[in-house]
C-alpha atoms as a PDB file:
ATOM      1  CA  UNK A   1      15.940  -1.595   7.530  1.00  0.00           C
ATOM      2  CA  UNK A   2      15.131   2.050   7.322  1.00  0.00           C
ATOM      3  CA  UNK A   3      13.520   5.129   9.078  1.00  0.00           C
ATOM      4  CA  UNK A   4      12.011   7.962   8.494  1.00  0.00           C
ATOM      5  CA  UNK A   5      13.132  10.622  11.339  1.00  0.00           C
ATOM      6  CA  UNK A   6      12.343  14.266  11.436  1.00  0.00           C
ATOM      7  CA  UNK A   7      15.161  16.853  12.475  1.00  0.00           C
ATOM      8  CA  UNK A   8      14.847  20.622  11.750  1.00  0.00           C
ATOM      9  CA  UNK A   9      11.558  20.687  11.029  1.00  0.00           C
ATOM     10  CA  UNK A  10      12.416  18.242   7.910  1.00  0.00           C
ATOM     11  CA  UNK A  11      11.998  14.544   7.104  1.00  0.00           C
ATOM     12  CA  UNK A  12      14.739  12.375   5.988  1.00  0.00           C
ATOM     13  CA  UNK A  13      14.726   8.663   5.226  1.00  0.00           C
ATOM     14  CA  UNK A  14      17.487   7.188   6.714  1.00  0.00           C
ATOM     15  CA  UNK A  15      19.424   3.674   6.301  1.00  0.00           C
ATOM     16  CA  UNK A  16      22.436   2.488   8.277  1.00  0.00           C
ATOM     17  CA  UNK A  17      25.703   4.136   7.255  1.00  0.00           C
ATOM     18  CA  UNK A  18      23.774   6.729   4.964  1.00  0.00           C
ATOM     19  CA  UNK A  19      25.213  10.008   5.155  1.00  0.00           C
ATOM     20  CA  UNK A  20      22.691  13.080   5.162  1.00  0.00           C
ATOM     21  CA  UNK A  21      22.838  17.069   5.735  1.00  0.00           C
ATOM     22  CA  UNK A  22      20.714  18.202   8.739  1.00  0.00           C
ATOM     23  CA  UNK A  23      20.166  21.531  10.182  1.00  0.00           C
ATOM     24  CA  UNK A  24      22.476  22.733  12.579  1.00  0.00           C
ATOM     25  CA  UNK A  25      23.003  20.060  15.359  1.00  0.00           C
ATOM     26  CA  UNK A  26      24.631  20.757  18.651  1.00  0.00           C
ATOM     27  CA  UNK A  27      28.078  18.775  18.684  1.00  0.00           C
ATOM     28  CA  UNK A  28      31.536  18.921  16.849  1.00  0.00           C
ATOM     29  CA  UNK A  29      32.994  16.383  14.533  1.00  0.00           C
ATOM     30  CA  UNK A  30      32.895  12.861  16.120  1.00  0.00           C
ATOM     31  CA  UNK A  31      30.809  13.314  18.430  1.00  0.00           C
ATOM     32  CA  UNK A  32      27.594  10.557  18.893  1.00  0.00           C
ATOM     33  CA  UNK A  33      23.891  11.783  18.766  1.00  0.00           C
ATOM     34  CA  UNK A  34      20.240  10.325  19.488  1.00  0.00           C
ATOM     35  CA  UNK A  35      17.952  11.386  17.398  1.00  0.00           C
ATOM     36  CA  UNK A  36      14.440  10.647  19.139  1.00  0.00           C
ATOM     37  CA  UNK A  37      11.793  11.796  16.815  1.00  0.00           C
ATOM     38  CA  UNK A  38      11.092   8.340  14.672  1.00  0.00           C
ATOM     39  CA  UNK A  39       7.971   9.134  12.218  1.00  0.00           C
ATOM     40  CA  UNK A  40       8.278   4.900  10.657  1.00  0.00           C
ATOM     41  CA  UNK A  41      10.687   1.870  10.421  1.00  0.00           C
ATOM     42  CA  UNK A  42      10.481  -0.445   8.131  1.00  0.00           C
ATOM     43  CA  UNK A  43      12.421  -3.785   8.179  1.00  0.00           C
ATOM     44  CA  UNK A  44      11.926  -6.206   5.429  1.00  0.00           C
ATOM     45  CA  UNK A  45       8.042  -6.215   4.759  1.00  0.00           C
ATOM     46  CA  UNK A  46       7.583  -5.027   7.979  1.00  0.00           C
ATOM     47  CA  UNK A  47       6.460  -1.505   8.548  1.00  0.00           C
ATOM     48  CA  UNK A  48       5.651   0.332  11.736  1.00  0.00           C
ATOM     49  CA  UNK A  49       4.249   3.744  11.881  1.00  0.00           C
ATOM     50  CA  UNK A  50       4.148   6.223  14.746  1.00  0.00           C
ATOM     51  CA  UNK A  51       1.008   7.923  16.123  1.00  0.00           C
ATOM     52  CA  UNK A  52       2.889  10.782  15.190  1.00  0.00           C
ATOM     53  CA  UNK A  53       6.332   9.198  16.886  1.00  0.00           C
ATOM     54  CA  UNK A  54       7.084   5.647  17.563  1.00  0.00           C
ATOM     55  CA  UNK A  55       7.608   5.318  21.673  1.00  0.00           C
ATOM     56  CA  UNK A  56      10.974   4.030  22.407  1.00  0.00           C
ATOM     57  CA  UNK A  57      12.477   3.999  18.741  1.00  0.00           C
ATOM     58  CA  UNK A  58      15.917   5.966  18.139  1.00  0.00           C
ATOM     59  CA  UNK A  59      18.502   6.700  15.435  1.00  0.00           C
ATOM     60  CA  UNK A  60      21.977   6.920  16.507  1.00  0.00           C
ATOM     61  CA  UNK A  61      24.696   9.099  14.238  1.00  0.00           C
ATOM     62  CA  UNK A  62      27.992  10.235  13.882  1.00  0.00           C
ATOM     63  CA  UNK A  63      28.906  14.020  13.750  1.00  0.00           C
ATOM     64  CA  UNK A  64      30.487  14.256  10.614  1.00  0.00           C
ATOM     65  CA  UNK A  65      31.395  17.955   9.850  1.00  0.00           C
ATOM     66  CA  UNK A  66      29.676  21.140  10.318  1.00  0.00           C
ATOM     67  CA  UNK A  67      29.509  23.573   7.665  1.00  0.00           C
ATOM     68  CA  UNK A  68      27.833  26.042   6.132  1.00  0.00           C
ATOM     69  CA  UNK A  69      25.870  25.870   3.142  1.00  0.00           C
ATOM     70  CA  UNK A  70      25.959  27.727  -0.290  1.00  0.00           C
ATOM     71  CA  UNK A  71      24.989  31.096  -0.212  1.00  0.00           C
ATOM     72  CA  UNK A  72      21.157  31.620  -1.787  1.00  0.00           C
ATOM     73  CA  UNK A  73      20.466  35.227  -2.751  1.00  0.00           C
ATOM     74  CA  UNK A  74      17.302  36.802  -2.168  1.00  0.00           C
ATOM     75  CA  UNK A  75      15.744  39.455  -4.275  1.00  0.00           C
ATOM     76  CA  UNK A  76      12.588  41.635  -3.861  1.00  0.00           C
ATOM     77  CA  UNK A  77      11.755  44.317  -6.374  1.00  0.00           C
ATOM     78  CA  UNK A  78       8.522  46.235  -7.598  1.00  0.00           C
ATOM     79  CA  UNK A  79       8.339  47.460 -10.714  1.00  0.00           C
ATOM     80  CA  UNK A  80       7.603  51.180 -11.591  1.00  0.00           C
ATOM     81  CA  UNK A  81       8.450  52.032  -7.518  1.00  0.00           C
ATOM     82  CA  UNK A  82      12.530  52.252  -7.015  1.00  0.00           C
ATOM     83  CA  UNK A  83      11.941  49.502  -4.322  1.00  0.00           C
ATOM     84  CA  UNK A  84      15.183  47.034  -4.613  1.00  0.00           C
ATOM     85  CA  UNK A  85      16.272  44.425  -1.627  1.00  0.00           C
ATOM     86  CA  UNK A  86      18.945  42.417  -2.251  1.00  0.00           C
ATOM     87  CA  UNK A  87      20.514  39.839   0.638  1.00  0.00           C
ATOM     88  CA  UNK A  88      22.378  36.916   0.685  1.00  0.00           C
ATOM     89  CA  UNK A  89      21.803  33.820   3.314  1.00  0.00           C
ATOM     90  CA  UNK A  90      23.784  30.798   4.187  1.00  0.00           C
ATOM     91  CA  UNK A  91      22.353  27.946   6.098  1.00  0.00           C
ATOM     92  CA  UNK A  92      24.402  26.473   8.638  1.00  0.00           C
ATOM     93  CA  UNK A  93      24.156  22.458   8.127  1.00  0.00           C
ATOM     94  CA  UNK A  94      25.701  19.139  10.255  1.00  0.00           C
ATOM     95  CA  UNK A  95      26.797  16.177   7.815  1.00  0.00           C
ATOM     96  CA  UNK A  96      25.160  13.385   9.714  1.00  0.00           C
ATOM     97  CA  UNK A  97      26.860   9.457   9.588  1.00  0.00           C
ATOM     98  CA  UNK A  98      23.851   7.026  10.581  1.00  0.00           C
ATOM     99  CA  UNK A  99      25.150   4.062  12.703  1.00  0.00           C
ATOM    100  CA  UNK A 100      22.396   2.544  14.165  1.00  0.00           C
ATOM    101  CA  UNK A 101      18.264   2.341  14.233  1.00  0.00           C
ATOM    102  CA  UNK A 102      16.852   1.107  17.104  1.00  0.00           C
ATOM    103  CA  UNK A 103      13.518  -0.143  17.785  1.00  0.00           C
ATOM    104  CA  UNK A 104      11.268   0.743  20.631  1.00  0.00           C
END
């Protein structure tokens, strides 16, 4: 059985026990969250799509860590114009643990 969820404006397909990087979740390591937004499940042949959610349907997982992600640099110039930008950004990210799908 697996879902497809959205978190963080993202999509992620998701199994039991699957591990994944979200954006930053409220919650510190160990602690349980529902994550509501179920896009399709699919057990066996079987597969149910939402209308854009399924009503009812969860995933359940595991705060793993929080961290923060590596640093991307960002970089604007135009030529011929002595116009340089240069900044850095890191994304802060929660290691998910999935532990259960539900159905609605």
């Amino acid at each position: 059985m697996f879902a497809v969820i959205k978190t963080g404006g993202k999509q992620y397909k998701v199994a039991k026990d699957d591990v994944i990087a979200v954006e930053k979740l409220a919650g510190e390591a160990g602690k349980s969250v529902e994550i509501k937004h179920v896009l399709m499940l699919s057990d066996g042949g079987k597969i149910e799509l939402g209308k854009p959610m399924i009503a009812g349907a969860s995933v359940r997982a595991e705060v793993v860590k929080q961290f923060r992600d590596d640093k991307v640099i960002v970089f604007k110039k135009r030529r011929r114009k002595n116009y340089r930008r240069k900044k850095g950004h890191r994304q802060e990210l929660t290691m998910l643990k999935i532990t259960a799908i539900q159905r609605g």
